[in-house]
Protein backbone atom coordinates (compact mmCIF):
# COMPACT_ATOMS: atom_id res chain seq x y z
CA UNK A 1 11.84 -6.10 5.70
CA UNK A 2 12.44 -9.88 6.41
CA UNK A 3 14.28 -8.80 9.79
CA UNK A 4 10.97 -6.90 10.98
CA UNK A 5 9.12 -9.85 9.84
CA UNK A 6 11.02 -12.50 11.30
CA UNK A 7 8.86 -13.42 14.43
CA UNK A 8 6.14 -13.21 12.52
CA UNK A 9 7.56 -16.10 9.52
CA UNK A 10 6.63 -19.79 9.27
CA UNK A 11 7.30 -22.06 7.16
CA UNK A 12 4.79 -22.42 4.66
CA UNK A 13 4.39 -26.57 5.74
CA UNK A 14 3.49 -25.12 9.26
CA UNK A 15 0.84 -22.45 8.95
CA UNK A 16 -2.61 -23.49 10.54
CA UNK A 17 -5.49 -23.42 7.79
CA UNK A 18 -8.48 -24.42 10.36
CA UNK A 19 -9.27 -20.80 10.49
CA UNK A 20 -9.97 -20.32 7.00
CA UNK A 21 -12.97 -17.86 6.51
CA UNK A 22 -15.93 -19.09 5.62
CA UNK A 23 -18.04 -16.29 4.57
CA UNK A 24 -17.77 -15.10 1.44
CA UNK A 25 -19.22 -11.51 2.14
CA UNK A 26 -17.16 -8.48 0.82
CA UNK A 27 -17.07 -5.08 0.94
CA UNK A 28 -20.30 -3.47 -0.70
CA UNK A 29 -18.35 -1.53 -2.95
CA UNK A 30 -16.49 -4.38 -4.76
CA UNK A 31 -18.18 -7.20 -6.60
CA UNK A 32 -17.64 -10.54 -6.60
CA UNK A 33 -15.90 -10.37 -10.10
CA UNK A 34 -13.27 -7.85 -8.32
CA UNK A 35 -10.01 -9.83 -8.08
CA UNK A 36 -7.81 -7.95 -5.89
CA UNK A 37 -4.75 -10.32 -6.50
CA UNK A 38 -4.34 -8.84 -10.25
CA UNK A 39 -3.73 -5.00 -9.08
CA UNK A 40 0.04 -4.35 -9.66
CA UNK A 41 1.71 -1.98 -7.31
CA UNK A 42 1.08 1.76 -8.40
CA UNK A 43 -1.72 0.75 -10.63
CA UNK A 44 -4.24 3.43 -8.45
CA UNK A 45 -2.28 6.24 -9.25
CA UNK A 46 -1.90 5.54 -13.44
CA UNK A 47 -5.41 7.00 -14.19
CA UNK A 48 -4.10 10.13 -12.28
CA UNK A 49 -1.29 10.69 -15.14
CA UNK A 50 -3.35 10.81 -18.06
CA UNK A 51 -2.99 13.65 -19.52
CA UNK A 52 -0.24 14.77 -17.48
CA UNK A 53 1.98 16.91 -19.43
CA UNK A 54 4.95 15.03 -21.46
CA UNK A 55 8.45 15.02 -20.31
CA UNK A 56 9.26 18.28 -22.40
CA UNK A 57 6.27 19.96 -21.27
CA UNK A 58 7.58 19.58 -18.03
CA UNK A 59 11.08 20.58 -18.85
CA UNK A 60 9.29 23.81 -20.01
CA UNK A 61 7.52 23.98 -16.41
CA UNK A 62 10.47 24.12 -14.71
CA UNK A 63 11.90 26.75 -16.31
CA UNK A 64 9.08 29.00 -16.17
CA UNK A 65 8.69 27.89 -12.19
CA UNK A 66 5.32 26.49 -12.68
CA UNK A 67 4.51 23.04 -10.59
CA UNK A 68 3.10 20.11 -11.33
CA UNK A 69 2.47 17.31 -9.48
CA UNK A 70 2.52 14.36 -11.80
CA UNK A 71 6.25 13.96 -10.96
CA UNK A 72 4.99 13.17 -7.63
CA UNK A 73 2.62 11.05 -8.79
CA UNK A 74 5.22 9.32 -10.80
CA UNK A 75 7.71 8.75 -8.16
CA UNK A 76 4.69 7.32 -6.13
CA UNK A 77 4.27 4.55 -8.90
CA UNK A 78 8.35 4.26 -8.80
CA UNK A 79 8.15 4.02 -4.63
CA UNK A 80 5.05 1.42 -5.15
CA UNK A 81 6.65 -0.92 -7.28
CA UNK A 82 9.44 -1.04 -5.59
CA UNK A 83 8.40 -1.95 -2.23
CA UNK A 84 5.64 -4.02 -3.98
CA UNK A 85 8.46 -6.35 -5.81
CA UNK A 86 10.00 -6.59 -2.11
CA UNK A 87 6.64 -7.82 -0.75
CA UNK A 88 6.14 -10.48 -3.19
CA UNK A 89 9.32 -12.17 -2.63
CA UNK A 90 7.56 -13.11 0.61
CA UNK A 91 5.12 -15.23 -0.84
CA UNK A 92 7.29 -18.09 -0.17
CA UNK A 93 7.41 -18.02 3.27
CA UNK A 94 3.24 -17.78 3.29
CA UNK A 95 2.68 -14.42 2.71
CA UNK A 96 -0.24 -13.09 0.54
CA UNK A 97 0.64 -9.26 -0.77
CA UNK A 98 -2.48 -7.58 -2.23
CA UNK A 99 -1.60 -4.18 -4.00
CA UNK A 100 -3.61 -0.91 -5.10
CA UNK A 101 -6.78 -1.99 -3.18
CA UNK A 102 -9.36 0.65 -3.87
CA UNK A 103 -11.59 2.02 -0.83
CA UNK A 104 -15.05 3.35 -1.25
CA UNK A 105 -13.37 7.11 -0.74
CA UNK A 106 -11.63 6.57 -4.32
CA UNK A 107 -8.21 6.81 -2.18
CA UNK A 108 -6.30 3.42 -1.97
CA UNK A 109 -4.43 1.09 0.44
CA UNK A 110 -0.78 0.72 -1.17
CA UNK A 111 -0.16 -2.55 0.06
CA UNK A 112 -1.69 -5.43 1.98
CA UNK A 113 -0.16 -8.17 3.52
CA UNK A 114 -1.79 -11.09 4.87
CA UNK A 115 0.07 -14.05 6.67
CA UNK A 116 1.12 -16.35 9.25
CA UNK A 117 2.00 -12.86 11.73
CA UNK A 118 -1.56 -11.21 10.72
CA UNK A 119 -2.41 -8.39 8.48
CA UNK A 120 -0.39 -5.80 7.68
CA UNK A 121 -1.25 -2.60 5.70
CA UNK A 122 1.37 -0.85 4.05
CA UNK A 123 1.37 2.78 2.82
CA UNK A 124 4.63 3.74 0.63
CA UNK A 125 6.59 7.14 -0.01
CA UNK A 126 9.21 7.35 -2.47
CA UNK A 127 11.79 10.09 -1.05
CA UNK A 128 15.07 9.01 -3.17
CA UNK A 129 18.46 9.41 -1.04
CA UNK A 130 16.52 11.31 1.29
CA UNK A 131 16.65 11.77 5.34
CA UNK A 132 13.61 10.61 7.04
CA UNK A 133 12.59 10.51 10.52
CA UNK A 134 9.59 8.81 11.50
CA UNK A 135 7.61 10.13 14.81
CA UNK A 136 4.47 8.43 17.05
CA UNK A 137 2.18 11.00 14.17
CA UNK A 138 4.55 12.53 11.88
CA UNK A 139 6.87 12.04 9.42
CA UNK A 140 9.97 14.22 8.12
CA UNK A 141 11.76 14.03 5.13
CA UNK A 142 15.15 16.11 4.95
CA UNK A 143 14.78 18.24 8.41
CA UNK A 144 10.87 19.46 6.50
CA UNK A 145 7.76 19.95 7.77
CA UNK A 146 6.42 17.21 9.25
CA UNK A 147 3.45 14.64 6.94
CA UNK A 148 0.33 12.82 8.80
CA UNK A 149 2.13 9.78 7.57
CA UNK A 150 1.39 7.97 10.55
CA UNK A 151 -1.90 8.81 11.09
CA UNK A 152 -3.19 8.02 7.20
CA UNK A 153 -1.76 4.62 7.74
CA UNK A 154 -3.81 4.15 10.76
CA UNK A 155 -6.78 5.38 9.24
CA UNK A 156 -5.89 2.89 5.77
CA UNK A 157 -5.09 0.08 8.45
CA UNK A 158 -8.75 0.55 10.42
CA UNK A 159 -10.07 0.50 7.21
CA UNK A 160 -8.68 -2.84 6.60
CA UNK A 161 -9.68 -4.05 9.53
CA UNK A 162 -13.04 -3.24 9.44
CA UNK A 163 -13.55 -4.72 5.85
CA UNK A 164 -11.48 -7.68 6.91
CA UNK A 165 -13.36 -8.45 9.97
CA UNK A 166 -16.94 -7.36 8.40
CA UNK A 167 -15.91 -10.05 5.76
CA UNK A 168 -14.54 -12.87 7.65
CA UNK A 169 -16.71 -13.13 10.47
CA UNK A 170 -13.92 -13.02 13.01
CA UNK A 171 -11.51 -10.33 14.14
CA UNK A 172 -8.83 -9.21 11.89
CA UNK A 173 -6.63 -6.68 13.72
């Protein structure tokens, strides 16, 4: 991650804070009171697993051939907390990681990060020891069908950018 980030990484010491935003404006469907900087990584998909069935329950599942897609949902919290513990290491070289940012939709953006290379929105998988090739608007895991990765991230990442920019009164890419 730092290798991609690289020409994007100042020092702390030599990041310009002239253009510090100046309205406080958010979107309409957070308050004031909403601190994003407390959401842990995964936290958006925890309310999804109450009531999910127990581990034994699930055992049973299997054997009968019947799905269920909290283990999914679970290795999405695994896959989020991972990659979230790898963005926060950046926060000393002037990075600001924001995590489990809810949108208006009730979906959420993974993963935020704001810095001295721009704003960068993150959307994580968790596909363990897995083959993965990412296209221009697809992704495939282990030769499969191809997922709208891509284009969900772009859609998250407009999002962003469209809060961001509403919010600070200049562009936010």
């Amino acid at each position: 991650m730092l290798d991609v980030l690289a020409p994007h990484l100042v020092s702390p010491s030599a990041r310009d804070t002239s253009a510090a935003p100046t309205s406080t404006a958010g979107p309409s469907f957070l308050s004031l009171t909403d601190d994003l900087a407390v959401n842990r990584p995964g936290d958006s998909l925890l309310p999804q697993l109450e009531g999910a069935p127990t581990w034994l329950n699930r055992q049973v599942m299997r054997l009968w051939r019947q799905n269920d897609d909290s283990d999914s949902r679970r290795e999405g919290v695994v896959g989020e907390r991972i990659t979230g513990a790898k963005l926060d290491r950046l926060k000393r070289r002037g990075w600001r990681p924001l995590h489990s940012i809810p949108l208006p939709s009730g979906a959420d953006i993974d993963h935020l990060l704001i810095g001295p290379g721009g704003v960068f929105c993150l959307n994580t998988k968790y596909f363990r020891n897995a083959r993965v090739w990412v296209g221009d608007s697809a992704v495939k895991v282990n030769g499969g069908r191809g997922h709208p990765y891509v284009r969900n991230s772009r859609h998250e990442g407009n999002k962003a950018s469209a809060v961001l920019t509403r919010a600070c009164g200049f562009p936010s890419p």
